[in-house]
N, C-alpha and C. Protein backbone atom coordinates (compact mmCIF):
# COMPACT_ATOMS: atom_id res chain seq x y z
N UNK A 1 -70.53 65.14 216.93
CA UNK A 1 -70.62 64.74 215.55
C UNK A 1 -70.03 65.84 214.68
N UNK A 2 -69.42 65.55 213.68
CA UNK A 2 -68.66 66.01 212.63
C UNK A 2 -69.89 66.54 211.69
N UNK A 3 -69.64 68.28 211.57
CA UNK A 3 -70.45 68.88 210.65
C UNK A 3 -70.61 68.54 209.23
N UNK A 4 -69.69 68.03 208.70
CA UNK A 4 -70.21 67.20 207.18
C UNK A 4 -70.75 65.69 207.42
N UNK A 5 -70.47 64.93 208.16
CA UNK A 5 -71.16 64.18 208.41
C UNK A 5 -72.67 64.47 209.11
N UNK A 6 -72.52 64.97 209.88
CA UNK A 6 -74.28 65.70 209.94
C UNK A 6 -74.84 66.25 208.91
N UNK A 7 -74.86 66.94 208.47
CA UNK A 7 -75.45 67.50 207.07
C UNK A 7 -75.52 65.96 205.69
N UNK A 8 -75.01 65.24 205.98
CA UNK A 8 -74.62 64.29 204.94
C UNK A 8 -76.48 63.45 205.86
N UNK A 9 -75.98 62.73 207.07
CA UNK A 9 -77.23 62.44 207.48
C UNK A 9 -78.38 63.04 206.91
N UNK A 10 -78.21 64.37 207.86
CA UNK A 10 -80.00 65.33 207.18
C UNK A 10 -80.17 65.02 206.04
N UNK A 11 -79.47 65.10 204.72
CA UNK A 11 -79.57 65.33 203.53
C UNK A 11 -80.05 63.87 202.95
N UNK A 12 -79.64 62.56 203.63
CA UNK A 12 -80.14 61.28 203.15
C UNK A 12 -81.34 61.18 203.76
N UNK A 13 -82.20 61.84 205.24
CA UNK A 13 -83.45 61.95 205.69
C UNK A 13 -84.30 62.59 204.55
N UNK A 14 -83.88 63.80 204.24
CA UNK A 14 -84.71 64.79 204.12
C UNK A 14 -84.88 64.05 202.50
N UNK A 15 -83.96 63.71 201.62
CA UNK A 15 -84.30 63.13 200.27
C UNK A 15 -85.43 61.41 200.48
N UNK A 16 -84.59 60.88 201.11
CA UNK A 16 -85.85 60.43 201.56
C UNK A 16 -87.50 60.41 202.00
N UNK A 17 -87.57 61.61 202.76
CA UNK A 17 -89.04 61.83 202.67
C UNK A 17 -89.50 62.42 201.74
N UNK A 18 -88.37 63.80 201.05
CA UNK A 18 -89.26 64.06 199.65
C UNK A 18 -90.14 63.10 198.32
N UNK A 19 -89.06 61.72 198.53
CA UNK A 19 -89.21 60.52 197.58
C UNK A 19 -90.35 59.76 198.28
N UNK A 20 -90.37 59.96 199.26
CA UNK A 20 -92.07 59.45 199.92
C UNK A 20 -93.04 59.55 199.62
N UNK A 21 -92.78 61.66 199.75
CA UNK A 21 -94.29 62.52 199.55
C UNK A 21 -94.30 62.61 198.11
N UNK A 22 -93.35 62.10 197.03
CA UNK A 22 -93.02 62.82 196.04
C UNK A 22 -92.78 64.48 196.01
N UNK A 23 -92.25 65.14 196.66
CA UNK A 23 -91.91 66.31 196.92
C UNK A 23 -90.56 66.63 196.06
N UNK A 24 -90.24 67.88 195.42
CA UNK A 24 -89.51 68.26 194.76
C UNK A 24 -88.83 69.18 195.75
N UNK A 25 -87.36 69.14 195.86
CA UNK A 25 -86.89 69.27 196.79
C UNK A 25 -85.93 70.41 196.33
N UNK A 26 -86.55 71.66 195.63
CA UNK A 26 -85.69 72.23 195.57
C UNK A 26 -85.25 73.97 195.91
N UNK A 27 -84.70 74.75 195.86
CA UNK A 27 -84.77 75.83 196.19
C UNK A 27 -85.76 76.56 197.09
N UNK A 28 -86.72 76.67 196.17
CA UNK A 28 -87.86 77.13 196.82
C UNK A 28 -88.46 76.25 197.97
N UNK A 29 -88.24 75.29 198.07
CA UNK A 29 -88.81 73.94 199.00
C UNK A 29 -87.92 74.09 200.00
N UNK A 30 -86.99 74.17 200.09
CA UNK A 30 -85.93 74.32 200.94
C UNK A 30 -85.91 75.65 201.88
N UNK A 31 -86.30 76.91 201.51
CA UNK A 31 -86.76 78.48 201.89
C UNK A 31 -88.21 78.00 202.29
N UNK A 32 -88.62 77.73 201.91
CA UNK A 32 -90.13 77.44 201.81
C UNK A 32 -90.08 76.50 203.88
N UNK A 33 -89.69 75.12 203.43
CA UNK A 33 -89.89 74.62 204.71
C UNK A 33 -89.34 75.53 205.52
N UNK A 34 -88.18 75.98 205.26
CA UNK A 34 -87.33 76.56 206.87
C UNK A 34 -88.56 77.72 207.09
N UNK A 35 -89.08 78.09 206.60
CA UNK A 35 -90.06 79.24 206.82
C UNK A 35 -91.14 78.62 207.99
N UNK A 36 -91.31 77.19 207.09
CA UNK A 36 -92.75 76.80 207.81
C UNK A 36 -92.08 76.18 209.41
N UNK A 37 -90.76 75.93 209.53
CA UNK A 37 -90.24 75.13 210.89
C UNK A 37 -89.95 76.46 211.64
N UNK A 38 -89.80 77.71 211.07
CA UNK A 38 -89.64 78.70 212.08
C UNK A 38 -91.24 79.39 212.45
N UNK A 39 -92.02 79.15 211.40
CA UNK A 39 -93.30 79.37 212.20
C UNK A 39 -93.28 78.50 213.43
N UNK A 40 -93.61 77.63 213.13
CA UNK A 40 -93.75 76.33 214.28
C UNK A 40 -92.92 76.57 215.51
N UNK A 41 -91.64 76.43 215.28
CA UNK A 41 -90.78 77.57 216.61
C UNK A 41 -91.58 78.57 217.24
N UNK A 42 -91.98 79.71 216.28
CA UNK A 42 -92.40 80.52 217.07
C UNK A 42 -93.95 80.23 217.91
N UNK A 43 -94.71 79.34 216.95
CA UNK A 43 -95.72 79.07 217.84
C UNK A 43 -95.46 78.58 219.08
N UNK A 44 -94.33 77.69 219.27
CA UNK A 44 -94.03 76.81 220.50
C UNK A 44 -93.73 77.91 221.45
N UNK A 45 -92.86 78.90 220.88
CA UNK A 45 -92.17 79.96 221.95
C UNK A 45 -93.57 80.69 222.49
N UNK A 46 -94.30 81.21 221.67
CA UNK A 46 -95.28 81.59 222.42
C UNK A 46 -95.82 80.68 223.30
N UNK A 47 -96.06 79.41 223.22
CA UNK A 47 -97.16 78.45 224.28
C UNK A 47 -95.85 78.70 224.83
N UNK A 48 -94.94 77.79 225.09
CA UNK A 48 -93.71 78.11 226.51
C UNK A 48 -93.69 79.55 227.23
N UNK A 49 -93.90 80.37 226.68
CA UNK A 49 -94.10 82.05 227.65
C UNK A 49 -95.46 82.18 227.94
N UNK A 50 -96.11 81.39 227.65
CA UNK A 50 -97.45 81.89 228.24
C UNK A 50 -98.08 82.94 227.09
N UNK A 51 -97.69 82.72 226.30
CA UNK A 51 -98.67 83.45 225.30
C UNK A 51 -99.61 83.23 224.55
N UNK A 52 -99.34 82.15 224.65
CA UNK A 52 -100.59 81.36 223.29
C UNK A 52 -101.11 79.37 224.07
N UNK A 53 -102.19 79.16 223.56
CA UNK A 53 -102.62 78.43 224.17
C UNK A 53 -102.04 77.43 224.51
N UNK A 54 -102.43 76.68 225.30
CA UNK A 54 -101.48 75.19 225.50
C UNK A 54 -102.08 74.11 225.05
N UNK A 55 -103.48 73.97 224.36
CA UNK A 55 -103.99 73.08 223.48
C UNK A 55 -103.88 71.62 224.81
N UNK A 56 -104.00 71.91 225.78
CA UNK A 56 -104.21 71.07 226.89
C UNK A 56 -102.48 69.78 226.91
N UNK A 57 -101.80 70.90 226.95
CA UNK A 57 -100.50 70.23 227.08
C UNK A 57 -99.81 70.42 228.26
N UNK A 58 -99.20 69.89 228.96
CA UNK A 58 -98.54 70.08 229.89
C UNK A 58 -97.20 70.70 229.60
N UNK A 59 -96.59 71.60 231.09
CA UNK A 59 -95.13 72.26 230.56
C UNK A 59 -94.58 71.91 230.16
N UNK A 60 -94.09 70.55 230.82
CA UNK A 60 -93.17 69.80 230.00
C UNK A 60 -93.34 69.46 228.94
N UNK A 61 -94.76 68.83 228.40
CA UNK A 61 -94.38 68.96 226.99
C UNK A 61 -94.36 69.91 226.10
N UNK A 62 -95.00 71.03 226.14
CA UNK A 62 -94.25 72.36 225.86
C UNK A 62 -93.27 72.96 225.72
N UNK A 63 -92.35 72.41 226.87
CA UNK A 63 -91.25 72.93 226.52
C UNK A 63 -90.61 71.92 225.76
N UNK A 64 -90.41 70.90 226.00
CA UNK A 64 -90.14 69.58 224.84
C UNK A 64 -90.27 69.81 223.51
N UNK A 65 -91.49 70.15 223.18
CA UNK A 65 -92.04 70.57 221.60
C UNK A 65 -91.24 71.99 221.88
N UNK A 66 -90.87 73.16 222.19
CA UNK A 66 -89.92 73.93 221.87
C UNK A 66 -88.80 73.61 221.55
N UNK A 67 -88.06 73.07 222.40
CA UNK A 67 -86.65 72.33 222.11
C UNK A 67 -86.73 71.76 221.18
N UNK A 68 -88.03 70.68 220.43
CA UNK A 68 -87.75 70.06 219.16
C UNK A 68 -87.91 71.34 217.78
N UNK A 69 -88.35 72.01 217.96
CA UNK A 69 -88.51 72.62 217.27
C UNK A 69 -87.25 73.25 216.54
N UNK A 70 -86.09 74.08 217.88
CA UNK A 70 -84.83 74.02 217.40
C UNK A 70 -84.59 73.48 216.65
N UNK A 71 -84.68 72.13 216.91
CA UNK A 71 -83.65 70.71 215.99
C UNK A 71 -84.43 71.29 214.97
N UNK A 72 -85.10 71.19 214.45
CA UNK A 72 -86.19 71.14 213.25
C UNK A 72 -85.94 72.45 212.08
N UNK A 73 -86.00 73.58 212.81
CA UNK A 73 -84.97 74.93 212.46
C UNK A 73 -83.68 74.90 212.11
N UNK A 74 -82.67 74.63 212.97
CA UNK A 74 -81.62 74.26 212.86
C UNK A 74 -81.31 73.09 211.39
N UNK A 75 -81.92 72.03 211.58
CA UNK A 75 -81.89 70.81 210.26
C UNK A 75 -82.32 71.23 209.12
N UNK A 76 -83.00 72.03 208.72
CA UNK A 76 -83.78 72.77 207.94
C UNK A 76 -82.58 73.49 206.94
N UNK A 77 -82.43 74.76 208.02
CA UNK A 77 -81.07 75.68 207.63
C UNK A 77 -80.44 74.94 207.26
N UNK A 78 -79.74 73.99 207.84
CA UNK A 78 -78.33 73.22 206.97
C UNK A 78 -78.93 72.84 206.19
N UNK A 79 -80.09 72.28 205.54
CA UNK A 79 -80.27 71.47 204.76
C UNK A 79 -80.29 72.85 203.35
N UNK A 80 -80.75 73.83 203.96
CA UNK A 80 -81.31 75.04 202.93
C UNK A 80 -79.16 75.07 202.30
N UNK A 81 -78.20 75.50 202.97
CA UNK A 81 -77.50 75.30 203.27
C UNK A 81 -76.17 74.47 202.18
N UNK A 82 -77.02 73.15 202.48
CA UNK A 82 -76.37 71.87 201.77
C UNK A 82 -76.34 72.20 200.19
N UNK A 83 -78.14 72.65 200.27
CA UNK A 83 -78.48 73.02 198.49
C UNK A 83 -77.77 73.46 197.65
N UNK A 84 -77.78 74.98 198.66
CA UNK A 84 -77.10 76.19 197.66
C UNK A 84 -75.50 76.36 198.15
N UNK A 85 -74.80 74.87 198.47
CA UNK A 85 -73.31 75.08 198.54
C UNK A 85 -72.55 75.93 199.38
N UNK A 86 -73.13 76.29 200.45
CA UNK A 86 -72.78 77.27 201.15
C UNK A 86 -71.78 76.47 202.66
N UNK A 87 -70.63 76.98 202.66
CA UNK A 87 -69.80 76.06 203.87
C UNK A 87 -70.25 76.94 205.23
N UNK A 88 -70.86 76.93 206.11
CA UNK A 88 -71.79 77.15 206.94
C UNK A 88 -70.20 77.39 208.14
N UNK A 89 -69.49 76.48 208.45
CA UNK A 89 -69.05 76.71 209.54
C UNK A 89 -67.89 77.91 208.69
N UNK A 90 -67.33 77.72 207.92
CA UNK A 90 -66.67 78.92 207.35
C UNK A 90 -67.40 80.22 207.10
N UNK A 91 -68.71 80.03 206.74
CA UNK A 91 -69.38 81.50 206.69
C UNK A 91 -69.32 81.93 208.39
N UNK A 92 -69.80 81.45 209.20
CA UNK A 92 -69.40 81.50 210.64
C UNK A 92 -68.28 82.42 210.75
N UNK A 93 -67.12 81.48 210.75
CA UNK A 93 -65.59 81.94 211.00
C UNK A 93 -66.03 83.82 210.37
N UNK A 94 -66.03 83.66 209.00
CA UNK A 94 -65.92 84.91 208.19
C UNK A 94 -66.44 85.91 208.95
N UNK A 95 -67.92 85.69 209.04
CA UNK A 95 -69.07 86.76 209.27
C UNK A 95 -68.78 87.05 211.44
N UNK A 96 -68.88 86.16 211.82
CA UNK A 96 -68.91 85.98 213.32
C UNK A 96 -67.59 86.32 214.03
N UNK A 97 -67.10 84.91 213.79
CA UNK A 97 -65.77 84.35 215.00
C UNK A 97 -64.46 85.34 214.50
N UNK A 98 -64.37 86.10 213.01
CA UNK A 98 -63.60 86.65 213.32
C UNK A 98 -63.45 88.21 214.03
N UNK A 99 -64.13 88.60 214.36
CA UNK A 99 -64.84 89.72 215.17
C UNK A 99 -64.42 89.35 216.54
N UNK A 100 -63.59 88.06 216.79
CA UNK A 100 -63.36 87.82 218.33
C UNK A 100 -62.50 88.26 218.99
């Protein structure tokens, strides 16, 4: 999938549920969630290493709920991303890929 078309998706999800919860979807909301989806990451990473409880889950779904969690992190960022106008695969190129 094509990175503006992905971000175009997230961005019709994510306005969508704000218009659900009535949630104001802005700046701070945007920093704000990615904060709360990288907690959640990290809780998962701990249950997947054996660090923190497993709340009577099995590995697999442990590791399942880690992997979603990515997505969740990942969708987040772009969406933080989308807000404040930022071209994500060009900041990439800049900051990263040209160092190759």
């Amino acid at each position: 999938m094509e990175f503006t078309e992905l971000s175009e998706r997230l961005e019709k999800l994510s306005a969508r549920y704000g218009e659900h919860l009535g949630i104001e979807r802005d700046g701070d909301w945007f920093l704000l969630k990615l904060q709360e989806e990288v907690g959640e990451l990290t809780q998962a990473y701990l249950q997947v290493t054996g660090r923190a409880r497993t709340k009577g889950k099995t590995p697999e779904e442990i590791r399942d709920a880690f992997q979603l969690e990515f997505a969740d992190v990942c969708c987040q960022l772009l969406l933080l991303a989308r807000h404040f106008d930022v071209d994500v695969p060009h900041e990439i190129e800049r900051k990263w890929l040209s160092h190759e």
